[in-house]
N, C-alpha and C. Protein backbone atom coordinates (compact mmCIF):
# COMPACT_ATOMS: atom_id res chain seq x y z
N UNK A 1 0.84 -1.18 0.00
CA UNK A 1 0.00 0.00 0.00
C UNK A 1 0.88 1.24 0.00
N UNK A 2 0.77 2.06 -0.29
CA UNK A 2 1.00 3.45 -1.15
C UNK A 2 0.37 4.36 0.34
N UNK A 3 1.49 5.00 0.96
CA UNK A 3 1.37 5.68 2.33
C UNK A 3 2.52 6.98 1.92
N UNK A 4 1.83 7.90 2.05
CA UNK A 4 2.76 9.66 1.70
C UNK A 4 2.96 10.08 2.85
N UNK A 5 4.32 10.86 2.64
CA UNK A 5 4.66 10.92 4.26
C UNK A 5 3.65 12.55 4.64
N UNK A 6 4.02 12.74 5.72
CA UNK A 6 2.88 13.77 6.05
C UNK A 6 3.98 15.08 6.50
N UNK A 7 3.48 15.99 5.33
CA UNK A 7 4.19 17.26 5.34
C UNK A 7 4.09 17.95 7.12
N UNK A 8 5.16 18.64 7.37
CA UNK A 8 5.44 19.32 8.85
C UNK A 8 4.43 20.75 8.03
N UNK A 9 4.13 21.42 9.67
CA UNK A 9 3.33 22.89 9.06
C UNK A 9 4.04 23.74 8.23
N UNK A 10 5.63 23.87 8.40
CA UNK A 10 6.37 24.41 7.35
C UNK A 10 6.07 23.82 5.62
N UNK A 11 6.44 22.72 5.69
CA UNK A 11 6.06 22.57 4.55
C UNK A 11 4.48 22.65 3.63
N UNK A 12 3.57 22.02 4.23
CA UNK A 12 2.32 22.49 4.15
C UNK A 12 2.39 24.15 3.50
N UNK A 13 2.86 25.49 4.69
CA UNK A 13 2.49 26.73 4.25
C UNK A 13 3.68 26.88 2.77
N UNK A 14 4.73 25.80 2.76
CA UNK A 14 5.43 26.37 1.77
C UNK A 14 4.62 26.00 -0.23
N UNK A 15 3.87 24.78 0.65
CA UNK A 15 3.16 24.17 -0.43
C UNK A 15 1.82 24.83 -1.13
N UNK A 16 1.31 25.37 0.27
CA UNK A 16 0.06 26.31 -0.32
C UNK A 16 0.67 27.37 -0.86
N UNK A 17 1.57 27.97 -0.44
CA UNK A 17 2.12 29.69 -1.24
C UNK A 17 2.97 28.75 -2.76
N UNK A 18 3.32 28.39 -2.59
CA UNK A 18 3.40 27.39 -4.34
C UNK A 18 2.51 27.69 -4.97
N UNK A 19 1.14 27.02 -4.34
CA UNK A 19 -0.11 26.86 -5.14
C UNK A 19 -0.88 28.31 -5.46
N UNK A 20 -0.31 29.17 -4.82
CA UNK A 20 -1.17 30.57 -4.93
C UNK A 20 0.17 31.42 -5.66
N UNK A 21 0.41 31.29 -6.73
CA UNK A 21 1.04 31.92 -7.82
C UNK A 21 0.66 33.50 -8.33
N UNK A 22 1.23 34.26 -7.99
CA UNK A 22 0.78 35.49 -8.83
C UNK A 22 0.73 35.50 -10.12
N UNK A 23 -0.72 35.95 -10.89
CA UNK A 23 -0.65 35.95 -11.94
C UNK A 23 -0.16 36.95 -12.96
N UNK A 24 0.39 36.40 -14.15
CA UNK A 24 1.33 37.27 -14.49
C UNK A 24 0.81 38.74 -14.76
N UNK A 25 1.91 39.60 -14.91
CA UNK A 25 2.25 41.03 -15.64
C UNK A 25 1.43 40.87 -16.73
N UNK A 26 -0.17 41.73 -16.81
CA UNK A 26 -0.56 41.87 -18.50
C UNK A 26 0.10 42.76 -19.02
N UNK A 27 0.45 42.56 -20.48
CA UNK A 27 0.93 43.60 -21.48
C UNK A 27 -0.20 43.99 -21.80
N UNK A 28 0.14 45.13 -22.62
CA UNK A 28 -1.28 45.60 -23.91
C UNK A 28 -0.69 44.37 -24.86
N UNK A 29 -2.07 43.99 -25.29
CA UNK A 29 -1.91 43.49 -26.17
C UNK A 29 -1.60 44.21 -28.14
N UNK A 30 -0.74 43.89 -28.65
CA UNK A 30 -1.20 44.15 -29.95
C UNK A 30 -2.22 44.78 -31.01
N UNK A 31 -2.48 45.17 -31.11
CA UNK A 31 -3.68 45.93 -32.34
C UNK A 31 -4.49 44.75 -33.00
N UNK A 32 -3.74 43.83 -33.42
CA UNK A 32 -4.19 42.45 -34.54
C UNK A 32 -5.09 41.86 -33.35
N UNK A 33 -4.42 41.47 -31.89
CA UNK A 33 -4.62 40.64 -31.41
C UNK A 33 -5.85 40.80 -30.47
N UNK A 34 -5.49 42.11 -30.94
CA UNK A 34 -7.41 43.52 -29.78
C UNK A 34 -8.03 42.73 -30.55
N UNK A 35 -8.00 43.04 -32.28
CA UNK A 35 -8.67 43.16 -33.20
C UNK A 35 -9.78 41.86 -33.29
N UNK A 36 -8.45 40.44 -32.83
CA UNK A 36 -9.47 38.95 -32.76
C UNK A 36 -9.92 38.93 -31.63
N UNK A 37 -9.71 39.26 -30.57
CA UNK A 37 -10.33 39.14 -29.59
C UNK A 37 -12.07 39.74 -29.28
N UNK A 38 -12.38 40.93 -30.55
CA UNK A 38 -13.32 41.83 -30.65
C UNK A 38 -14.19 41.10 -31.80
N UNK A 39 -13.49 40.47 -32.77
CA UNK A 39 -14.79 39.68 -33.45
C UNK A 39 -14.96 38.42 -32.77
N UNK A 40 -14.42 37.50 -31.40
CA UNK A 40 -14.66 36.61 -30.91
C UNK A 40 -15.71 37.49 -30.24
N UNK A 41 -16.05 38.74 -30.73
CA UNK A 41 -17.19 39.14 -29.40
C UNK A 41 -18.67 39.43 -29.68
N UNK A 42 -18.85 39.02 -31.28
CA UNK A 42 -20.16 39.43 -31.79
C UNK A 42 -20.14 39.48 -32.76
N UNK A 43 -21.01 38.79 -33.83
CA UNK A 43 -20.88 39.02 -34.96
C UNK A 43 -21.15 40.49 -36.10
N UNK A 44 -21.33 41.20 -35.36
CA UNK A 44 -21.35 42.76 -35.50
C UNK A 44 -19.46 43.32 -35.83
N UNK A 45 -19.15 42.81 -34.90
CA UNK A 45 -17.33 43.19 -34.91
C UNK A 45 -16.61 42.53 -36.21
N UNK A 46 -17.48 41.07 -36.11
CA UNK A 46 -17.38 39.94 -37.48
C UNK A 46 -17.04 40.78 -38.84
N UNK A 47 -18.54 41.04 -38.73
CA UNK A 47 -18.91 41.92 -39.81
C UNK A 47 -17.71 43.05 -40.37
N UNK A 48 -18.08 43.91 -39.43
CA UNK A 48 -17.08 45.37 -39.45
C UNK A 48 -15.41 44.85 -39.59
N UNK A 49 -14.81 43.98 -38.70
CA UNK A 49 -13.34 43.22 -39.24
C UNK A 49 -13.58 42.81 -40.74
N UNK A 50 -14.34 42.09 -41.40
CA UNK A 50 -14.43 41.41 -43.03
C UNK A 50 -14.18 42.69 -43.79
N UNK A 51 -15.14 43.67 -43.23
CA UNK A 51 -14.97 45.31 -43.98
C UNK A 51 -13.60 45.83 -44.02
N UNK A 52 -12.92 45.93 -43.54
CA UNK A 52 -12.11 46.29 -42.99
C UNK A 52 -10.93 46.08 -43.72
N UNK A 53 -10.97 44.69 -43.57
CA UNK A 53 -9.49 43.63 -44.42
C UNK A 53 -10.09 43.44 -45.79
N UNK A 54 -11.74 43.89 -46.33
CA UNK A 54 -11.61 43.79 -47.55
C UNK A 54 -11.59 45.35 -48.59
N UNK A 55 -11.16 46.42 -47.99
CA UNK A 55 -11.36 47.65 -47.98
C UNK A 55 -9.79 47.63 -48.34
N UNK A 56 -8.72 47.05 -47.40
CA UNK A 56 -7.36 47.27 -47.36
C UNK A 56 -6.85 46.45 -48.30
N UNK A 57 -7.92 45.07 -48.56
CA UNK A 57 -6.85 44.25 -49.66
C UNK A 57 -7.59 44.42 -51.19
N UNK A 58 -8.05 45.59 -51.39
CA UNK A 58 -8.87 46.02 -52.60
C UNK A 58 -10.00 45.13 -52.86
N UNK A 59 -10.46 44.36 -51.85
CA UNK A 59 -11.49 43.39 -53.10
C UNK A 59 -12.76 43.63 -52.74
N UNK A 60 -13.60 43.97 -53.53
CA UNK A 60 -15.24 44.15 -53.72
C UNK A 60 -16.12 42.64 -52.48
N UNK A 61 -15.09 41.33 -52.68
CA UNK A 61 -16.34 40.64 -51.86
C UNK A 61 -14.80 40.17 -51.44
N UNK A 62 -15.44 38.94 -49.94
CA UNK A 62 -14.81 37.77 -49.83
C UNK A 62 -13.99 36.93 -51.01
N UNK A 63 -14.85 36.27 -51.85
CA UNK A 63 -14.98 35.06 -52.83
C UNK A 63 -13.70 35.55 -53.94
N UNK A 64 -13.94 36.98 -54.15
CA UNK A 64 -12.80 37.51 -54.85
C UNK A 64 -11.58 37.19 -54.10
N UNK A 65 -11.61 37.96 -52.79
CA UNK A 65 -10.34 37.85 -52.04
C UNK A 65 -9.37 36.36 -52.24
N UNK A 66 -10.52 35.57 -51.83
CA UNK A 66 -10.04 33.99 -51.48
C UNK A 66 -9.80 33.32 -52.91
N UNK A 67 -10.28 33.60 -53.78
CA UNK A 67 -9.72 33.42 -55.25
C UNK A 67 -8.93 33.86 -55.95
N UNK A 68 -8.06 34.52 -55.22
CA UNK A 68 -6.40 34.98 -55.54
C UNK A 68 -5.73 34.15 -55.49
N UNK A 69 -4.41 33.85 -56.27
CA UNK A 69 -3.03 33.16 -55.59
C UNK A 69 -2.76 33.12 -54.50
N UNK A 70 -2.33 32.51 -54.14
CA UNK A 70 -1.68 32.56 -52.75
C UNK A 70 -0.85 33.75 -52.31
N UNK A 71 -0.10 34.24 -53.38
CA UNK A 71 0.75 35.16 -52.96
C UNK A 71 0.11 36.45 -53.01
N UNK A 72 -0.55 36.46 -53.81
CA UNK A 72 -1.35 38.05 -53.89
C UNK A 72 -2.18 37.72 -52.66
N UNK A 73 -2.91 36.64 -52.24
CA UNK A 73 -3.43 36.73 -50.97
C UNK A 73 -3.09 37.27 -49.92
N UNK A 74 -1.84 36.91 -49.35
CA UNK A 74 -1.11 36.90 -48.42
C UNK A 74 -0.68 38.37 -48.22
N UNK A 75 0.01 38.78 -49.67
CA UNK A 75 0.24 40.37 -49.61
C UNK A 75 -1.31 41.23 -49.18
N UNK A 76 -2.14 40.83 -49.91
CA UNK A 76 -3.92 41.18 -49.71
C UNK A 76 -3.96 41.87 -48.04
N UNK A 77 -3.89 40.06 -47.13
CA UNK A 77 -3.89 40.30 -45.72
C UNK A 77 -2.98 40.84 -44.83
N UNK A 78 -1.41 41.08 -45.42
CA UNK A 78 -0.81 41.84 -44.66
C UNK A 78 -0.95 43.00 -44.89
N UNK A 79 -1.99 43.77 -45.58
CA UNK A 79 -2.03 45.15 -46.02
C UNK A 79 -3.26 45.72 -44.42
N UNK A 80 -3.68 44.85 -44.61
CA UNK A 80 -4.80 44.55 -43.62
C UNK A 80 -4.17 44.72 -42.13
N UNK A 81 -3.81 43.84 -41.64
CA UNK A 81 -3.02 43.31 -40.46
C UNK A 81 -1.75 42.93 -40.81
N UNK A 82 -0.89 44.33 -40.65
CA UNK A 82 0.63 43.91 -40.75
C UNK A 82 1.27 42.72 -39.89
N UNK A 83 1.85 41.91 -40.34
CA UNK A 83 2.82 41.31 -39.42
C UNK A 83 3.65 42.31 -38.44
N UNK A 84 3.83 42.22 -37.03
CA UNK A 84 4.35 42.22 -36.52
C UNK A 84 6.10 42.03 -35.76
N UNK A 85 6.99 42.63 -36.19
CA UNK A 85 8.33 41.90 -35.87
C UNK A 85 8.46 41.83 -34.87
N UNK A 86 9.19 40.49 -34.44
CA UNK A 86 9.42 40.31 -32.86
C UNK A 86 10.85 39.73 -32.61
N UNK A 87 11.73 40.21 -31.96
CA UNK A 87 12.50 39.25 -31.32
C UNK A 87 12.25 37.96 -31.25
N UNK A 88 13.60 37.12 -31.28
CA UNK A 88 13.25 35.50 -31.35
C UNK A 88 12.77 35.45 -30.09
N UNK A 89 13.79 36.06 -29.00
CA UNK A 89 13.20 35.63 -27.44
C UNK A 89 12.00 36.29 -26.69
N UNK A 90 10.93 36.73 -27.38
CA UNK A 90 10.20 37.05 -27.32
C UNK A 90 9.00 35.77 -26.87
N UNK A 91 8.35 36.49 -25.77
CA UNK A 91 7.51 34.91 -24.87
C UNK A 91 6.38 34.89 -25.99
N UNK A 92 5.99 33.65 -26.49
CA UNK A 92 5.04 32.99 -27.21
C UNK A 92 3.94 32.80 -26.60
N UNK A 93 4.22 32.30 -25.45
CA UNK A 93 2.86 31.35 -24.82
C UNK A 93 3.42 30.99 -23.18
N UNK A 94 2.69 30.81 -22.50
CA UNK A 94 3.11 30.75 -21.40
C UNK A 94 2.41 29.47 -20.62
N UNK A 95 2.98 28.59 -20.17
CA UNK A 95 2.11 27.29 -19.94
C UNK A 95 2.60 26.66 -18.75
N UNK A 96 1.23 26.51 -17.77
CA UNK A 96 1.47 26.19 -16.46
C UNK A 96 1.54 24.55 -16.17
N UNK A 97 2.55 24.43 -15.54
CA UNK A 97 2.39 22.47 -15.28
C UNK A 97 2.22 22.51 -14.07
N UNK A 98 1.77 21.29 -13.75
CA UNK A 98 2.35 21.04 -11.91
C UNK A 98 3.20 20.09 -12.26
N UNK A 99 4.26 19.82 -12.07
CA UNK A 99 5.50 19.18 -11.31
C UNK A 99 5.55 18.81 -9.49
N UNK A 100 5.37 17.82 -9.54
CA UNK A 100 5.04 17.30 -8.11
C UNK A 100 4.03 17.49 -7.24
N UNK A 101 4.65 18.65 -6.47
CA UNK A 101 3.81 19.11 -5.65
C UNK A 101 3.74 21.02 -6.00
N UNK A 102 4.37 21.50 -6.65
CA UNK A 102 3.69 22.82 -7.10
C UNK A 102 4.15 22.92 -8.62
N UNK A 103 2.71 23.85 -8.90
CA UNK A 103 3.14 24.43 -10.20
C UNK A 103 4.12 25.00 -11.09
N UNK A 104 4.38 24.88 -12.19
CA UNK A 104 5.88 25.17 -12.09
C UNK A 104 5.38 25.69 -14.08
N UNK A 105 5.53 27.32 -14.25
CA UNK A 105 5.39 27.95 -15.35
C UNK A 105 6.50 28.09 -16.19
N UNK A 106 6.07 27.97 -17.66
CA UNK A 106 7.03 27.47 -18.82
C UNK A 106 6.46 28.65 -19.54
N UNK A 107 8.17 28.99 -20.27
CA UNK A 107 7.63 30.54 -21.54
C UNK A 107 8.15 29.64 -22.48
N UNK A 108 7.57 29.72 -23.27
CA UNK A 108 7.79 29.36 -24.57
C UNK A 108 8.09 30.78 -25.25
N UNK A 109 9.54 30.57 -26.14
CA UNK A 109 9.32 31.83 -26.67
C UNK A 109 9.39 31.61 -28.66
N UNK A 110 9.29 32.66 -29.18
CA UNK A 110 9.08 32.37 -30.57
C UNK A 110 9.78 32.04 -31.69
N UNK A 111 10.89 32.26 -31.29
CA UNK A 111 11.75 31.67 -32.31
C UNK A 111 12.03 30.17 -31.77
N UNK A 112 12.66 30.00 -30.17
CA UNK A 112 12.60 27.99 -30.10
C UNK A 112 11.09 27.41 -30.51
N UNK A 113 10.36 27.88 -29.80
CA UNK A 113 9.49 27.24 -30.14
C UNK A 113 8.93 26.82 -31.86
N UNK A 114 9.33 27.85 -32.57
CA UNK A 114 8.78 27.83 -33.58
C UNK A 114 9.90 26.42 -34.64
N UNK A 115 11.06 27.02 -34.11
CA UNK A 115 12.07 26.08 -34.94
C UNK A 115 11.84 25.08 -34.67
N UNK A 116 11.62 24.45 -33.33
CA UNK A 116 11.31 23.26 -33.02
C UNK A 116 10.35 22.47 -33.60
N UNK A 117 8.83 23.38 -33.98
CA UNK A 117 7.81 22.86 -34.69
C UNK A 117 8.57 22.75 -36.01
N UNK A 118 9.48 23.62 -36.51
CA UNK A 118 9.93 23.45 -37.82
C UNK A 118 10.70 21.77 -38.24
N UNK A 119 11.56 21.76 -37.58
CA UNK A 119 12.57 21.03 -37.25
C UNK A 119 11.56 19.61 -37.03
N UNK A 120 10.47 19.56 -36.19
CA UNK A 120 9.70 18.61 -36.35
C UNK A 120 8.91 18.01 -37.11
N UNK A 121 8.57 19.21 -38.09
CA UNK A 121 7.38 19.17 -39.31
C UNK A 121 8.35 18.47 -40.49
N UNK A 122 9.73 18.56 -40.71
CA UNK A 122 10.61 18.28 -41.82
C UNK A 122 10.96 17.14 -41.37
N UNK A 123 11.68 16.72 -40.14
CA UNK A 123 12.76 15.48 -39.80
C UNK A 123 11.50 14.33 -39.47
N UNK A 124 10.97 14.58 -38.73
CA UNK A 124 9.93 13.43 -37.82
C UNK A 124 8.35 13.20 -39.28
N UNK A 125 7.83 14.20 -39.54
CA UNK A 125 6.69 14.03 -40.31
C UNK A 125 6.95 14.21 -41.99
N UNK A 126 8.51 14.30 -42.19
CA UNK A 126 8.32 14.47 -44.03
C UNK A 126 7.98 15.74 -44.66
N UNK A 127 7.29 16.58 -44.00
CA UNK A 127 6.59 17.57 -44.61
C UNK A 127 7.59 18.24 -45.80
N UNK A 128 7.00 18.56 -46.99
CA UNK A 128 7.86 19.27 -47.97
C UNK A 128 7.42 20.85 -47.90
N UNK A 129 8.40 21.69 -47.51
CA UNK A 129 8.50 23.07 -47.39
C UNK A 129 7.72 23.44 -48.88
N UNK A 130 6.08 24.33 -48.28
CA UNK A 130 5.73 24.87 -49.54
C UNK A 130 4.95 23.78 -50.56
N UNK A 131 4.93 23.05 -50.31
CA UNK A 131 4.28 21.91 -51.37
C UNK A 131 2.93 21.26 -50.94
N UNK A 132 3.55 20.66 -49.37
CA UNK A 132 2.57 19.81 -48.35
C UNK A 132 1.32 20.49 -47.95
N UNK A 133 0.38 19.95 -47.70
CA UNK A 133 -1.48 20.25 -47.28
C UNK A 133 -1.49 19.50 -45.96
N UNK A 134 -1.49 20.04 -44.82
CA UNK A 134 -1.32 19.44 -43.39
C UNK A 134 -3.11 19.55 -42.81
N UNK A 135 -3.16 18.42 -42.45
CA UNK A 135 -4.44 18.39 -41.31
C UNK A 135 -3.69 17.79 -40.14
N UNK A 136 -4.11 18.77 -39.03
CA UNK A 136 -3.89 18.26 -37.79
C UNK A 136 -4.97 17.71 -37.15
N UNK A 137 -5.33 16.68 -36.83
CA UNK A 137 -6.32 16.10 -35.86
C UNK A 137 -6.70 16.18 -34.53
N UNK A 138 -6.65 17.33 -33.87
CA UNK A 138 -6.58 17.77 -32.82
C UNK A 138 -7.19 18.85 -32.22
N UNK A 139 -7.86 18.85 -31.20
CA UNK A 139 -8.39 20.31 -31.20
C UNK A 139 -7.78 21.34 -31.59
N UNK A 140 -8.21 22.74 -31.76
CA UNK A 140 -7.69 23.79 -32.34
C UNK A 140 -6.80 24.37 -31.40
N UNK A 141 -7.43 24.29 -30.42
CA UNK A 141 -6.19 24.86 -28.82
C UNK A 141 -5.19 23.91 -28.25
N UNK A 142 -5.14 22.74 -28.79
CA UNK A 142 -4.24 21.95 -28.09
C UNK A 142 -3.31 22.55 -28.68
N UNK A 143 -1.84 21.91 -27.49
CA UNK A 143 -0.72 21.84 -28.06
C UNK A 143 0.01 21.44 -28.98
N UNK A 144 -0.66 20.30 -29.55
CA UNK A 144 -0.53 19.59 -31.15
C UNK A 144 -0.67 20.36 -32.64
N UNK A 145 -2.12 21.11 -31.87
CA UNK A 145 -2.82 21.77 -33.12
C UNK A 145 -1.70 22.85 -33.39
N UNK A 146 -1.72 23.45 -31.93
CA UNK A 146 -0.92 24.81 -32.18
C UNK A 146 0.81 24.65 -32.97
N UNK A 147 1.70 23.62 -32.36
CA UNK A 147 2.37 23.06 -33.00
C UNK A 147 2.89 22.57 -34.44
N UNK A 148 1.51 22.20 -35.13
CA UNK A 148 2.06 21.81 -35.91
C UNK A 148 0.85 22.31 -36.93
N UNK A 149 -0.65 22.63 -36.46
CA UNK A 149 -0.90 23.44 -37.85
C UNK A 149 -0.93 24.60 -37.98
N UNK A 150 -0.19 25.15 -36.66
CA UNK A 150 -0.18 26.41 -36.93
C UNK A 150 1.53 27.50 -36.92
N UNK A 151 2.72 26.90 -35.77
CA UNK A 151 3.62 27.46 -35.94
C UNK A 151 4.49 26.79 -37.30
N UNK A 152 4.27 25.14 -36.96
CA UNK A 152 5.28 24.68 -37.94
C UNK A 152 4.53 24.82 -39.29
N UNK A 153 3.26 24.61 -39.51
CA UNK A 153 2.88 24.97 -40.89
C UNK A 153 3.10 26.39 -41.61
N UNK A 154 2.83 27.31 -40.51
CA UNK A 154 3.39 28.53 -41.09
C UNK A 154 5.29 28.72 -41.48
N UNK A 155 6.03 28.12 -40.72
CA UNK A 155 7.33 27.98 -40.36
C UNK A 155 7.91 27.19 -42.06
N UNK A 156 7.17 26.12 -42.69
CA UNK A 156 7.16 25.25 -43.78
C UNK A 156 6.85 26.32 -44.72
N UNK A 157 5.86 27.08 -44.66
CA UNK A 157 4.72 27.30 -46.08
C UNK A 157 4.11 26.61 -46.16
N UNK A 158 3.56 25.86 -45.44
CA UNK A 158 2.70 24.59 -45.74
C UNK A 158 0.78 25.17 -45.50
N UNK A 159 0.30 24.98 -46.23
CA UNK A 159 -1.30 25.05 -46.36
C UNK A 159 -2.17 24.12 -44.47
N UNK A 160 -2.57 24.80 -44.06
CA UNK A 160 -3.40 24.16 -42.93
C UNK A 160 -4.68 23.47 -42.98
N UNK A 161 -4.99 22.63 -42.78
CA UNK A 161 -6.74 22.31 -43.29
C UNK A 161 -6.97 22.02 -41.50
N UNK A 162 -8.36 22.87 -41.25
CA UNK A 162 -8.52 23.09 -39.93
C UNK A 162 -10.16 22.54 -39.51
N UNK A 163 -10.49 22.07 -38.97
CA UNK A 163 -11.67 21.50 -38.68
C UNK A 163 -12.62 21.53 -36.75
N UNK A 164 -13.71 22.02 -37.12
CA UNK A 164 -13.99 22.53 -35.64
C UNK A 164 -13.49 21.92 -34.46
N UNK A 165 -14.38 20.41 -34.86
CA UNK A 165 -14.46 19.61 -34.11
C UNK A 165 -14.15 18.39 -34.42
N UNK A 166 -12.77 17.94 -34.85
CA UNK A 166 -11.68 16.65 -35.35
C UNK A 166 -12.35 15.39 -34.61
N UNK A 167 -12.29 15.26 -33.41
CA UNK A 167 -13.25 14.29 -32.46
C UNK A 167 -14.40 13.71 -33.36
N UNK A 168 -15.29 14.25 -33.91
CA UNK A 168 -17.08 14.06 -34.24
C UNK A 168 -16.55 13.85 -35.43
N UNK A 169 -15.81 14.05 -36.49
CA UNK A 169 -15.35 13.68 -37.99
C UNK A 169 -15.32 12.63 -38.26
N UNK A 170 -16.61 11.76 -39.02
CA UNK A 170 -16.00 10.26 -39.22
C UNK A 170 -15.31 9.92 -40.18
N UNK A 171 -14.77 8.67 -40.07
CA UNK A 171 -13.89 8.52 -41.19
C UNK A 171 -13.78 8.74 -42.32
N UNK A 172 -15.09 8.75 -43.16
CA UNK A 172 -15.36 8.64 -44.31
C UNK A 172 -15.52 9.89 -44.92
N UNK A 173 -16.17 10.45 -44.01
CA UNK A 173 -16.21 12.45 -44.26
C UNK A 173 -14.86 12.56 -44.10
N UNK A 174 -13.95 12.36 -43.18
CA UNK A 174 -12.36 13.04 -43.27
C UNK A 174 -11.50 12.66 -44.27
N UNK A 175 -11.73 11.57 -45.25
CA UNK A 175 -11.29 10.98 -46.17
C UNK A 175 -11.75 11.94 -47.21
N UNK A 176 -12.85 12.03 -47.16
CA UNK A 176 -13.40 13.20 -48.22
C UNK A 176 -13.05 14.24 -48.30
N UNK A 177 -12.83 14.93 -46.96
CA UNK A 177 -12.09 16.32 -46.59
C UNK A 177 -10.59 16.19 -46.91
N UNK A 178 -9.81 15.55 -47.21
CA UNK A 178 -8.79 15.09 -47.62
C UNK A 178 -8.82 14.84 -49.08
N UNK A 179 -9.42 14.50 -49.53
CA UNK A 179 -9.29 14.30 -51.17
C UNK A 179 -9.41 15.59 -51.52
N UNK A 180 -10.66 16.70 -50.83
CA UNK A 180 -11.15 17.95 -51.80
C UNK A 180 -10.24 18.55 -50.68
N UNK A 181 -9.58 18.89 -49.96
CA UNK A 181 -8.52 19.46 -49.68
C UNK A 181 -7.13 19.87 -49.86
N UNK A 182 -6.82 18.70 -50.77
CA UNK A 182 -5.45 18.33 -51.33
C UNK A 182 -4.38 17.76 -49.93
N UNK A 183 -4.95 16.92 -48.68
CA UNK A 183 -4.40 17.09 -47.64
C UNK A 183 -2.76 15.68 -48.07
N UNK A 184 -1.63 15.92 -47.82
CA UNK A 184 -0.58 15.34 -47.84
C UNK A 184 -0.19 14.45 -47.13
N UNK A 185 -0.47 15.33 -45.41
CA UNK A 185 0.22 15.16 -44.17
C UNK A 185 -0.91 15.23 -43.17
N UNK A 186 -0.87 13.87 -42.13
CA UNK A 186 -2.06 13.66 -41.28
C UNK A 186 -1.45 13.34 -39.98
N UNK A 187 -1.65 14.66 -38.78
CA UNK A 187 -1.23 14.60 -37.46
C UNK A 187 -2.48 14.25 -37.08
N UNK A 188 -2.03 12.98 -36.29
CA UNK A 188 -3.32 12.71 -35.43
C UNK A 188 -3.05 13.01 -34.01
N UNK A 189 -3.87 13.42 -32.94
CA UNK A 189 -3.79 13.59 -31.30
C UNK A 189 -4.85 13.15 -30.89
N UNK A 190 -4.44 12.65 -29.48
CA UNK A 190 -5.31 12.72 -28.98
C UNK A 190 -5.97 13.77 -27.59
N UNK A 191 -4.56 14.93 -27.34
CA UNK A 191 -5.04 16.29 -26.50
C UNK A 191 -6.07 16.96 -26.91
């Protein structure tokens, strides 16, 4: 039988002030990043953002927009929402574990992190820089998703095929979504 030894009151108060972490320093966020956070807030903001990015990338509708090349696309949306330059060591993401008995916070910052998805998308999964059609199988917020259809696919050039809810997809529909997708490369998760 499985018997834990029993923390002294010192340790106990050192264990609860572990567990009660100050939460971090907010920055302002970004302009882009106001910007998604404000159409996650109504489809009114929806609306007025579509206006917005289709005003800056010259095009009369959507359907036009998205029926560009790729490259005129891309130029399209950074006219819209500039990229941003950042330092490599610049924090990405910030992600809390517990390790034992207290929590213990991880920065991810943007250049390791990103190379790493790179470095993973080429050596471990094949992916061909620029060529490959990636579906990740994973929720959209996991660490998988974020990983690999979104830093390392961007990191490749690689095309993303993104799906709400990967879980509820049966086989036969994702096979389908794969043929009319042009999909290459298939990360499956289960986070």
């Amino acid at each position: 039988a499985f018997s834990a030894p029993i923390a002294s009151g010192r340790q106990r108060r050192k264990l609860a002030g572990a567990r009660s972490l100050p939460p971090p320093k907010r920055q302002a966020l970004p302009p882009a990043a106001q910007a998604a956070l404000r159409i996650e807030r109504g489809d009114e903001h929806l609306r007025a953002a579509a206006e917005r990015v289709l005003r800056a990338a010259c095009a009369p509708s959507e359907a036009e927009l998205l029926s560009r090349d790729g490259e005129s696309l891309v130029r399209a949306l950074w006219r819209s929402v500039p990229p941003t330059p950042l330092e490599a060591n610049h924090p990405l993401m910030l992600v809390y574990a517990c390790a034992g008995s207290a929590p213990r916070g991880l920065v991810f910052t943007h250049g390791g992190f990103t190379a790493g998805a790179l470095l993973t998308m080429e050596a471990a999964l094949g992916v061909r820089a620029a060529r490959d059609v990636v579906h990740v199988r994973a929720p959209p917020a996991s660490a998988t998703a974020h990983t690999y259809a979104i830093s390392g696919a961007l990191g490749a050039r690689c095309t993303s095929v993104f799906v709400s809810a990967p879980a509820d997809v049966p086989p036969h529909a994702l096979a389908e979504l794969h043929e009319q997708t042009g999909v290459t490369v298939v990360v499956a998760s289960t986070d």
